[in-house]
PDB file of N, CA and C in Angstrom:
ATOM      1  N   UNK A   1      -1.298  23.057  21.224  1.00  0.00           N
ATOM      2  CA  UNK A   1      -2.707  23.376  21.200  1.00  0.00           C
ATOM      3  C   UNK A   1      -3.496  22.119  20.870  1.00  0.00           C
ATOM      4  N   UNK A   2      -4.845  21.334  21.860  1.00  0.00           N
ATOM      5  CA  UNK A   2      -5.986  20.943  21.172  1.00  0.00           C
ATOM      6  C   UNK A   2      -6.777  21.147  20.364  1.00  0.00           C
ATOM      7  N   UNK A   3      -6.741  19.903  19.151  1.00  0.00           N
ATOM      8  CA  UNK A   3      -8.037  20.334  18.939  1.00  0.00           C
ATOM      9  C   UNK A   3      -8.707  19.564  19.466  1.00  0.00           C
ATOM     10  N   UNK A   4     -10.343  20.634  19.104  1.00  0.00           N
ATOM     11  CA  UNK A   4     -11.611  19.292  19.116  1.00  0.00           C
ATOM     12  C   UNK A   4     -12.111  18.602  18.567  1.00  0.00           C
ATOM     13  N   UNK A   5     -12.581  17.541  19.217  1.00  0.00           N
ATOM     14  CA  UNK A   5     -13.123  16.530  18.114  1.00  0.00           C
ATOM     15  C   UNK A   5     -14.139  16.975  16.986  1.00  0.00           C
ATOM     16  N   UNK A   6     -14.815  17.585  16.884  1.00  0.00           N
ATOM     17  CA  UNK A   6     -15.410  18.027  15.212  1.00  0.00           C
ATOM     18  C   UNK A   6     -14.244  18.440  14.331  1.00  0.00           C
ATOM     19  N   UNK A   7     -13.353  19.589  14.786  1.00  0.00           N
ATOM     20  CA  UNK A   7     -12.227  19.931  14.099  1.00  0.00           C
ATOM     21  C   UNK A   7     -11.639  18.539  13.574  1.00  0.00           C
ATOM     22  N   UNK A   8     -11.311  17.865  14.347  1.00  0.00           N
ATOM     23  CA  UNK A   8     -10.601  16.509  13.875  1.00  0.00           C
ATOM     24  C   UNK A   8     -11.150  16.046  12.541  1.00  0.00           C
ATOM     25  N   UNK A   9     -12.322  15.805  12.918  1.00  0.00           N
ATOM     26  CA  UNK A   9     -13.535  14.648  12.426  1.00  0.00           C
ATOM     27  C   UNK A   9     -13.777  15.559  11.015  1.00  0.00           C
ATOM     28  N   UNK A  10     -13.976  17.466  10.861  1.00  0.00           N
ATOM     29  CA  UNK A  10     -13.674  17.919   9.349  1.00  0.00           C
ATOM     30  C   UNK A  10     -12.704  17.364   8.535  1.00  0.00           C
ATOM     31  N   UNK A  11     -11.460  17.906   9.529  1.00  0.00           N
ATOM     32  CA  UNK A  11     -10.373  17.438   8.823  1.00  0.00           C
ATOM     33  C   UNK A  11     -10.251  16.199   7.717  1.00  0.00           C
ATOM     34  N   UNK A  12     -10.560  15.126   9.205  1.00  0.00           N
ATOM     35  CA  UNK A  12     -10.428  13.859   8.413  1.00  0.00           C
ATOM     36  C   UNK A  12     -11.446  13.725   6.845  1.00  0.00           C
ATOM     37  N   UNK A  13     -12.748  14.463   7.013  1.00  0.00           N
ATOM     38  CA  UNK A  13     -13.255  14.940   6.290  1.00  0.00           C
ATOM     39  C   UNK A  13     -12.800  15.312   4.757  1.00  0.00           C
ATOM     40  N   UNK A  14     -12.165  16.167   4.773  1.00  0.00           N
ATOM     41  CA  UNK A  14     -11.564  16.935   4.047  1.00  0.00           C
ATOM     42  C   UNK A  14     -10.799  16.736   3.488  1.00  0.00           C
ATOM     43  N   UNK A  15      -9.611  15.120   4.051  1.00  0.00           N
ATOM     44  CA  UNK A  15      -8.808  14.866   3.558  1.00  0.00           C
ATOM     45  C   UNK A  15      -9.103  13.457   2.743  1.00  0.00           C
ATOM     46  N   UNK A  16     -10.356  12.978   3.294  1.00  0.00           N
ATOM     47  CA  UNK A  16     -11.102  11.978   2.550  1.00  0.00           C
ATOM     48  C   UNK A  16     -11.401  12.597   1.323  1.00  0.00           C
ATOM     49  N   UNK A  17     -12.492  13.177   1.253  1.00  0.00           N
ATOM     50  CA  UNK A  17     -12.526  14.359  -0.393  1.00  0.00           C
ATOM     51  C   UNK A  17     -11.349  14.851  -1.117  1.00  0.00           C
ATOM     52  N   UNK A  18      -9.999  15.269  -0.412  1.00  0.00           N
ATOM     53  CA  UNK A  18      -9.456  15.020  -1.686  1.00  0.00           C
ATOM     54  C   UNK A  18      -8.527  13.818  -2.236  1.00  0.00           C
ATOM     55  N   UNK A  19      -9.053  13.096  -1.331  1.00  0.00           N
ATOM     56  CA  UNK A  19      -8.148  11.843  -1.814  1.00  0.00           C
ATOM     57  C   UNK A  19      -8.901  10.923  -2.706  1.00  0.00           C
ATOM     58  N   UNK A  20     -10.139  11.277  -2.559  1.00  0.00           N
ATOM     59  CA  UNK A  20     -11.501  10.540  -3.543  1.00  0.00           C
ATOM     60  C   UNK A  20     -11.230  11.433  -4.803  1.00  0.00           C
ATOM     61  N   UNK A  21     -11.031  12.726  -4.447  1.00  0.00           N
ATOM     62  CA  UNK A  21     -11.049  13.424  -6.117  1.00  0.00           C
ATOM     63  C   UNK A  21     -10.177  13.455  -6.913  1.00  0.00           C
ATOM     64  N   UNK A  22      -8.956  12.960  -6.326  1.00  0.00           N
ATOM     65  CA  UNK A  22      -7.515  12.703  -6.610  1.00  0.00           C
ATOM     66  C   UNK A  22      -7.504  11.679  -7.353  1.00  0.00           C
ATOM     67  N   UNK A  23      -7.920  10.339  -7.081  1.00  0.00           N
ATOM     68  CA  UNK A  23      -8.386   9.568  -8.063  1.00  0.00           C
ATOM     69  C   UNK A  23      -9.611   8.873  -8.518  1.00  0.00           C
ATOM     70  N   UNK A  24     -10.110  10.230  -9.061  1.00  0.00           N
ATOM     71  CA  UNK A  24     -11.149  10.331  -9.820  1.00  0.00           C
ATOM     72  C   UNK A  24     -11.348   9.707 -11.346  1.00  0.00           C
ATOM     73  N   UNK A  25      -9.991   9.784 -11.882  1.00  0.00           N
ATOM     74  CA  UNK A  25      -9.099   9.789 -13.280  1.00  0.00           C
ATOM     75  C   UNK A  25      -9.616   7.994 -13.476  1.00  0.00           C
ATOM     76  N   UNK A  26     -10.377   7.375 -14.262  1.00  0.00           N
ATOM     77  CA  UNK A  26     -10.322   6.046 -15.229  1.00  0.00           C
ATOM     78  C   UNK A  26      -8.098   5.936 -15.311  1.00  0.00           C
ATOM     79  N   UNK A  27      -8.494   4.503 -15.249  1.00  0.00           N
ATOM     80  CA  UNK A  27      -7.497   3.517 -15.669  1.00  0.00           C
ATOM     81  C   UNK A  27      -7.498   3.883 -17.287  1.00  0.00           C
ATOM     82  N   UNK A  28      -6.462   4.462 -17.859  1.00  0.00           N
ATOM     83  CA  UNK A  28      -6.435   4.450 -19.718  1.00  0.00           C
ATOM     84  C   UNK A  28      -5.686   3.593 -19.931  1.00  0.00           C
ATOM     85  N   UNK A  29      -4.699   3.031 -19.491  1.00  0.00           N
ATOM     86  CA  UNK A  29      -3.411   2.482 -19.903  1.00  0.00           C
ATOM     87  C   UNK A  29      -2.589   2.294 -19.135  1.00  0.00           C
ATOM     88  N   UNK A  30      -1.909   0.728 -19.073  1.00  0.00           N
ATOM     89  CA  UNK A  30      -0.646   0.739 -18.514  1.00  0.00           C
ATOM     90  C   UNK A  30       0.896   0.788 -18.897  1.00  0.00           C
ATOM     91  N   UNK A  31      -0.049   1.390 -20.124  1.00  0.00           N
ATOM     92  CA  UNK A  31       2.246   1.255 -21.272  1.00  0.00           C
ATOM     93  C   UNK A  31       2.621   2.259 -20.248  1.00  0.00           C
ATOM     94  N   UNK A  32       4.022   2.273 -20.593  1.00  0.00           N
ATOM     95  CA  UNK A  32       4.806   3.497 -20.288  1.00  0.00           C
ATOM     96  C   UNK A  32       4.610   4.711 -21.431  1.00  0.00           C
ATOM     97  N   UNK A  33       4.976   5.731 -20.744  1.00  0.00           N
ATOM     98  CA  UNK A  33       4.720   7.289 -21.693  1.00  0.00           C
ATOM     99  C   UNK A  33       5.627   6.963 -22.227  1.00  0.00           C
ATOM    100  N   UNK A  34       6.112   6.129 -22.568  1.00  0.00           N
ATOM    101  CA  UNK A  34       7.527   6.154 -23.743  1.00  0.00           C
ATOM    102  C   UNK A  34       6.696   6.098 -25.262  1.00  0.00           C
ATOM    103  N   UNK A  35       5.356   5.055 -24.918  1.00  0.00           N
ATOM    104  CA  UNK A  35       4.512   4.658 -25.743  1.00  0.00           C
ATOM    105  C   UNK A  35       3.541   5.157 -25.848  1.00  0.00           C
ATOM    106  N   UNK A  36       2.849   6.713 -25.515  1.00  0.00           N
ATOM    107  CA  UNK A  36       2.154   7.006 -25.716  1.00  0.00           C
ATOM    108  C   UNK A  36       1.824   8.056 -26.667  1.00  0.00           C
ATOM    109  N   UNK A  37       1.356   8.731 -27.863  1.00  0.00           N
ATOM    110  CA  UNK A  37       1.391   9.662 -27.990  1.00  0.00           C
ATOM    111  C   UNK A  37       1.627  10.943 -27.967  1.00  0.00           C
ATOM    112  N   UNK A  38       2.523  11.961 -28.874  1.00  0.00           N
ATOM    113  CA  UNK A  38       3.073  12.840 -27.935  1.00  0.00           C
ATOM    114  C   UNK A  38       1.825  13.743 -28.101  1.00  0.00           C
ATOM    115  N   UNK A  39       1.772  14.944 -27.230  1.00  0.00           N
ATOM    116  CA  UNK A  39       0.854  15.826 -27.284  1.00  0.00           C
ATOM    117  C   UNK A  39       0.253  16.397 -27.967  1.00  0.00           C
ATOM    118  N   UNK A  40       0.803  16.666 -29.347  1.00  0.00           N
ATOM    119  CA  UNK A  40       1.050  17.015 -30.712  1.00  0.00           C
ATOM    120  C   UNK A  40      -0.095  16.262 -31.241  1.00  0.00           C
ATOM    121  N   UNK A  41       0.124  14.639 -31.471  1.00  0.00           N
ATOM    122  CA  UNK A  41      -0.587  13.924 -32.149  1.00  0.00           C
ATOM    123  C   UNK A  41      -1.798  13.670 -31.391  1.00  0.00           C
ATOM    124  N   UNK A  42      -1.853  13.722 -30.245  1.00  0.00           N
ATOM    125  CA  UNK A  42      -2.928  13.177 -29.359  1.00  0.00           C
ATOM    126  C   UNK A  42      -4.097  14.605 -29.895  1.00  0.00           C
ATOM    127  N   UNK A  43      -3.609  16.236 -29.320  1.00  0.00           N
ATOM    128  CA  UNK A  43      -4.363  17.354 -29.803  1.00  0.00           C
ATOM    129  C   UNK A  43      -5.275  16.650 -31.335  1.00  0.00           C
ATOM    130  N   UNK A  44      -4.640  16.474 -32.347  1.00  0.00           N
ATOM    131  CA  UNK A  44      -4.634  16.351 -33.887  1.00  0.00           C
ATOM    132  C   UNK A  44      -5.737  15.398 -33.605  1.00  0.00           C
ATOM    133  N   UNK A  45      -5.710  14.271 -32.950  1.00  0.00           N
ATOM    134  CA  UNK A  45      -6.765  13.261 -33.188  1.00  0.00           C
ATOM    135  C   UNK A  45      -7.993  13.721 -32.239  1.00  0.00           C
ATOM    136  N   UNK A  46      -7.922  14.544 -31.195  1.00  0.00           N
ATOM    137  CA  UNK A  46      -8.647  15.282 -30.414  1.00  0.00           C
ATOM    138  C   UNK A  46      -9.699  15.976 -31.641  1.00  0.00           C
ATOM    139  N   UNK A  47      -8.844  16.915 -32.579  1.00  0.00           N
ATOM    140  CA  UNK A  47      -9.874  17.449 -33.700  1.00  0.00           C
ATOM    141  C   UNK A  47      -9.947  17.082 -34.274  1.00  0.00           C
ATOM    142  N   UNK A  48      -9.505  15.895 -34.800  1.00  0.00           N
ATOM    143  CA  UNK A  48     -10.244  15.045 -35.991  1.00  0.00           C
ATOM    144  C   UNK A  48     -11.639  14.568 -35.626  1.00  0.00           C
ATOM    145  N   UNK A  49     -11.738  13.767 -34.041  1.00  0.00           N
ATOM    146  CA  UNK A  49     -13.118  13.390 -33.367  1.00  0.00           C
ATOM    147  C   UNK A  49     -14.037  15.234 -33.253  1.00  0.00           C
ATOM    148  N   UNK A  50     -13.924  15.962 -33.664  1.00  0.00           N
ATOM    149  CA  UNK A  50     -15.043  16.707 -33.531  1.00  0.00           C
ATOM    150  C   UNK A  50     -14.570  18.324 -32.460  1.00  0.00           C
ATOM    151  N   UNK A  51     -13.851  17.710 -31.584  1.00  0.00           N
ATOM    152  CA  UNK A  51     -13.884  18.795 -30.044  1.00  0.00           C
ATOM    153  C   UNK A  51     -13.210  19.814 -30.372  1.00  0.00           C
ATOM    154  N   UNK A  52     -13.541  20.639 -29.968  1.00  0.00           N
ATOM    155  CA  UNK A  52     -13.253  22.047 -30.579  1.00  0.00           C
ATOM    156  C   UNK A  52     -13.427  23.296 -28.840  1.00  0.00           C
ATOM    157  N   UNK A  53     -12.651  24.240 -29.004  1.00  0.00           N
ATOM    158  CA  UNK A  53     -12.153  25.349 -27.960  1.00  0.00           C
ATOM    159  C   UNK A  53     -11.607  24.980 -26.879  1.00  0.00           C
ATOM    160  N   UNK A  54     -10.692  23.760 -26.821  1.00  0.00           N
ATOM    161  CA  UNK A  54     -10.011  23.030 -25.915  1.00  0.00           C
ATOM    162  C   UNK A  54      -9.660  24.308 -24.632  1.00  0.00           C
ATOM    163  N   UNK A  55     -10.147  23.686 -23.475  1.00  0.00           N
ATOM    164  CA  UNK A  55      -9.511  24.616 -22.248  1.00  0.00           C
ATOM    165  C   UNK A  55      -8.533  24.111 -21.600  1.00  0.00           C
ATOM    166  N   UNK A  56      -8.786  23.039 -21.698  1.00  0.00           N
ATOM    167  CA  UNK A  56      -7.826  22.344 -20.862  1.00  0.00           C
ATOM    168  C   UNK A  56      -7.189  20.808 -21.780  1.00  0.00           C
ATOM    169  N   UNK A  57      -5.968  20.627 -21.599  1.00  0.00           N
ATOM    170  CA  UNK A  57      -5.308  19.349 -22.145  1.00  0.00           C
ATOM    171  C   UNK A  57      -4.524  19.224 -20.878  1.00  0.00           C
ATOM    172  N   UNK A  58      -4.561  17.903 -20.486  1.00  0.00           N
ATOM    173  CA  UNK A  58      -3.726  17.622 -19.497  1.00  0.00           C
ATOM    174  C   UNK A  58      -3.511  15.646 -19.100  1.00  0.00           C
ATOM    175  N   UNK A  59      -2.294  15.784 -18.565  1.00  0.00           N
ATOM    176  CA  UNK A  59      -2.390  14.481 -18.360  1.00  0.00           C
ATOM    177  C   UNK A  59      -2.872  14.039 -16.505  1.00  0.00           C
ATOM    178  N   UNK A  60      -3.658  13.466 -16.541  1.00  0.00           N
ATOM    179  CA  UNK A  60      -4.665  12.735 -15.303  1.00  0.00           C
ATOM    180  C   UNK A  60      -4.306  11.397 -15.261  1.00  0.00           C
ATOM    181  N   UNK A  61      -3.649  10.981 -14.014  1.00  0.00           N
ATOM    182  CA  UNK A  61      -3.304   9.468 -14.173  1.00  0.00           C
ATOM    183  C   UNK A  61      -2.508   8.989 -15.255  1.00  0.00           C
ATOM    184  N   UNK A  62      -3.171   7.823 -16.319  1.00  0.00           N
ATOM    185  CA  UNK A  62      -2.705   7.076 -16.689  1.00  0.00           C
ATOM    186  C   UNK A  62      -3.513   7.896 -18.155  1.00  0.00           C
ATOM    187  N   UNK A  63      -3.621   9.130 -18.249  1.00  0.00           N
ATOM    188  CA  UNK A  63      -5.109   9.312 -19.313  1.00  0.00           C
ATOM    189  C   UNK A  63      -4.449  10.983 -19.607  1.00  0.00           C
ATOM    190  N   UNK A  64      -5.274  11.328 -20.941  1.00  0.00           N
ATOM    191  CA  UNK A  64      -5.298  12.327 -21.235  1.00  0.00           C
ATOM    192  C   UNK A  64      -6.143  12.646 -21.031  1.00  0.00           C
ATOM    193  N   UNK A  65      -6.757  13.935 -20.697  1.00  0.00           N
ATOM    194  CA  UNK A  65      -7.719  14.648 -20.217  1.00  0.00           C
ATOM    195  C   UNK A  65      -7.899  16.131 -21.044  1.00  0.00           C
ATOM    196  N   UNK A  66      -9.226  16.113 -21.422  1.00  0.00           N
ATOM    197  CA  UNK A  66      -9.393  17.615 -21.813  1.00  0.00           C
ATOM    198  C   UNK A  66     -11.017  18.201 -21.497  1.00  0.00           C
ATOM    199  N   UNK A  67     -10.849  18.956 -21.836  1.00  0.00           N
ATOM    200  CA  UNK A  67     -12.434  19.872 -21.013  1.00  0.00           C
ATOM    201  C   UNK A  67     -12.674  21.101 -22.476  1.00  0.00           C
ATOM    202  N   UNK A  68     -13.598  20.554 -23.220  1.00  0.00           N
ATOM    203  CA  UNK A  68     -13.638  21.717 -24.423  1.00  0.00           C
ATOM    204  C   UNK A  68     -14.962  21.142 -24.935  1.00  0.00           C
ATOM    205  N   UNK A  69     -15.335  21.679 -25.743  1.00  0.00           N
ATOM    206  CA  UNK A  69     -16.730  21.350 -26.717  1.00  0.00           C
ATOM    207  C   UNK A  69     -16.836  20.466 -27.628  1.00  0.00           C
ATOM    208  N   UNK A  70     -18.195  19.776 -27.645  1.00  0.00           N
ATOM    209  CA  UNK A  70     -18.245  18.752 -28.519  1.00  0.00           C
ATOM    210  C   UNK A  70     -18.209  19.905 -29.979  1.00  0.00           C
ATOM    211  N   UNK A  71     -18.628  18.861 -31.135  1.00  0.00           N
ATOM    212  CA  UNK A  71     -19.278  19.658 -32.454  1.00  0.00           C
ATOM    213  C   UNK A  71     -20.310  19.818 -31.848  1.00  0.00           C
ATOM    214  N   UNK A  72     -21.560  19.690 -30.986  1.00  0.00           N
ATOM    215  CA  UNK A  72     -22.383  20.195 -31.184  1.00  0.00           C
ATOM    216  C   UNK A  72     -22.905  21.478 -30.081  1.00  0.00           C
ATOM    217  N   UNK A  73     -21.663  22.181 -29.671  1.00  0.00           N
ATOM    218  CA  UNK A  73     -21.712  23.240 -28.827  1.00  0.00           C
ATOM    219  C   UNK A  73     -21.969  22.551 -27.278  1.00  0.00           C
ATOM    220  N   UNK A  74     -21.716  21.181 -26.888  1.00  0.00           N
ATOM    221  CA  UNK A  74     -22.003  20.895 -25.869  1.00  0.00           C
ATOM    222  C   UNK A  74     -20.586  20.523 -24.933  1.00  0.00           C
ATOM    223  N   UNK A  75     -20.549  21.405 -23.880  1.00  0.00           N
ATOM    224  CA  UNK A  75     -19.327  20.902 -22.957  1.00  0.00           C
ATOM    225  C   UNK A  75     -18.837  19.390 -22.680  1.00  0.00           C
ATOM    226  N   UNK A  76     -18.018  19.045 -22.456  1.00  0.00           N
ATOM    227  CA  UNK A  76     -17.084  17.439 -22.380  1.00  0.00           C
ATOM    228  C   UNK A  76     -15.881  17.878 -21.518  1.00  0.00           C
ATOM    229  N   UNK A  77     -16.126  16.688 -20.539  1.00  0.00           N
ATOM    230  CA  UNK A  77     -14.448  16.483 -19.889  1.00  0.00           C
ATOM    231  C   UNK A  77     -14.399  14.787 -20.464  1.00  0.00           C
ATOM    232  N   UNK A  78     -13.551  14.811 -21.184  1.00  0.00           N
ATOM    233  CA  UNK A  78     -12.979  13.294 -21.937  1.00  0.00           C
ATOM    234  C   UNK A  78     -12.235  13.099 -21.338  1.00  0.00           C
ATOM    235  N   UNK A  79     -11.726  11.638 -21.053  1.00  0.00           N
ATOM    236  CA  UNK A  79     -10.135  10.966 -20.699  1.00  0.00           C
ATOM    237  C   UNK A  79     -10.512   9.974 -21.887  1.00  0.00           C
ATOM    238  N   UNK A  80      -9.104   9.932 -22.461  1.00  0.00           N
ATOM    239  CA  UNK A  80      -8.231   9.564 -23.711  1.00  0.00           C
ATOM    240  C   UNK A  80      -7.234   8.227 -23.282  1.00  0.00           C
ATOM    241  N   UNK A  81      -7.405   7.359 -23.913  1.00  0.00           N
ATOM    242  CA  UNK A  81      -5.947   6.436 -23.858  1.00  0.00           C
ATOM    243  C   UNK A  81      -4.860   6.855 -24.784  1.00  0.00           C
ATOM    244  N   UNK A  82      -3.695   7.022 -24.206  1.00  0.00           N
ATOM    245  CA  UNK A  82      -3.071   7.735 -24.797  1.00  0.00           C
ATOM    246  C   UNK A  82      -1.975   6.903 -25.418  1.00  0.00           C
ATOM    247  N   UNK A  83      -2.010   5.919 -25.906  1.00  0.00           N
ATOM    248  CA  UNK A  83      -1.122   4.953 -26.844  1.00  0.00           C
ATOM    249  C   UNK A  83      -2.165   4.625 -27.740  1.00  0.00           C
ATOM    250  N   UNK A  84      -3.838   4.737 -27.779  1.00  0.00           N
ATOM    251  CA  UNK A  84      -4.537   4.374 -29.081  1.00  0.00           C
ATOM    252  C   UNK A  84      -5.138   5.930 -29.338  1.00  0.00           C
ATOM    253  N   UNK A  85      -5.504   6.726 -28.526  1.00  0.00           N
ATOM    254  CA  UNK A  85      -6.016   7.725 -28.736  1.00  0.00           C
ATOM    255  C   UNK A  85      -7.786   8.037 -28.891  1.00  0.00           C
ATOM    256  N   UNK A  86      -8.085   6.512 -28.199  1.00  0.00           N
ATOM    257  CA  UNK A  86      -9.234   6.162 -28.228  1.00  0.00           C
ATOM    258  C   UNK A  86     -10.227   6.873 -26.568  1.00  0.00           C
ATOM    259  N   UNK A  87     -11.557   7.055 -26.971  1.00  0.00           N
ATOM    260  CA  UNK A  87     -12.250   7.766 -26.002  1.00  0.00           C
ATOM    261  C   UNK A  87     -12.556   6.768 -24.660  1.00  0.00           C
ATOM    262  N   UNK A  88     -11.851   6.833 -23.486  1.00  0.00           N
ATOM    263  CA  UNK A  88     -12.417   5.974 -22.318  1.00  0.00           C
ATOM    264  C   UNK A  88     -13.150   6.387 -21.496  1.00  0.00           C
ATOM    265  N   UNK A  89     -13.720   7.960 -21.058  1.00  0.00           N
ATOM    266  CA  UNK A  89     -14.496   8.003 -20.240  1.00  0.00           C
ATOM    267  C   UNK A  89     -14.768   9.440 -21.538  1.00  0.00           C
ATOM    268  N   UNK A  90     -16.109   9.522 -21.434  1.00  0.00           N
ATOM    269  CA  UNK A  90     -17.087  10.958 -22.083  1.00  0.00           C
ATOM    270  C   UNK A  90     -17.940  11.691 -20.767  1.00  0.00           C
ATOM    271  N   UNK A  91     -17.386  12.388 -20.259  1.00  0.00           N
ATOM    272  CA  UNK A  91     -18.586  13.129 -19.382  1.00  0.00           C
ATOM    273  C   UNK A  91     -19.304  14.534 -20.332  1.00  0.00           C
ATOM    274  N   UNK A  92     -20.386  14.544 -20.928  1.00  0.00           N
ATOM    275  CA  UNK A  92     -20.980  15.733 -21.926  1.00  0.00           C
ATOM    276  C   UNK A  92     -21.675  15.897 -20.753  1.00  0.00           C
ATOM    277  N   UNK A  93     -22.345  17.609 -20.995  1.00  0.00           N
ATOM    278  CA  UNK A  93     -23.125  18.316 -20.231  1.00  0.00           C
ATOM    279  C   UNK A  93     -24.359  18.520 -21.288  1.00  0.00           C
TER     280      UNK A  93
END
């Protein structure tokens, strides 16, 4: 079966977007996860900085990633370096 060229031209579309959103993720670090924080400690320093009703913890790239509330009731997707535990990207709403 053909397709047509718009079909094509979405596609290619489509596969551009998720390859842009794919790496979306900041550079945190280039140690190895041998050296990074385990999940445990990374969470712990997560609530020591404030963030609170975590939805999401996850690892993104080279970064920890979470999506939960600041202290001051305001949404955050953070990426984390995860051998200092330090904040590299803050997106607040």
């Amino acid at each position: 079966m053909k397709r047509s060229t718009p079909l094509k031209l979405a596609l290619a579309a489509l596969a551009l977007t998720v390859a842009t959103t794919a790496s979306a993720a900041p550079v945190c670090t280039t140690q190895p996860k041998a050296k990074w924080l385990t999940e445990a400690q990374m969470k712990a320093k997560i609530a020591k900085m404030g963030y609170r009703d975590i939805k999401v913890f996850q690892v993104s790239g080279s970064c920890y990633e979470i999506y939960a509330h600041t202290k001051d009731g305001k949404r955050a997707e953070v990426y984390f370096n995860p051998v200092t535990g330090a904040v590299v990207q803050n997106n607040v709403d």
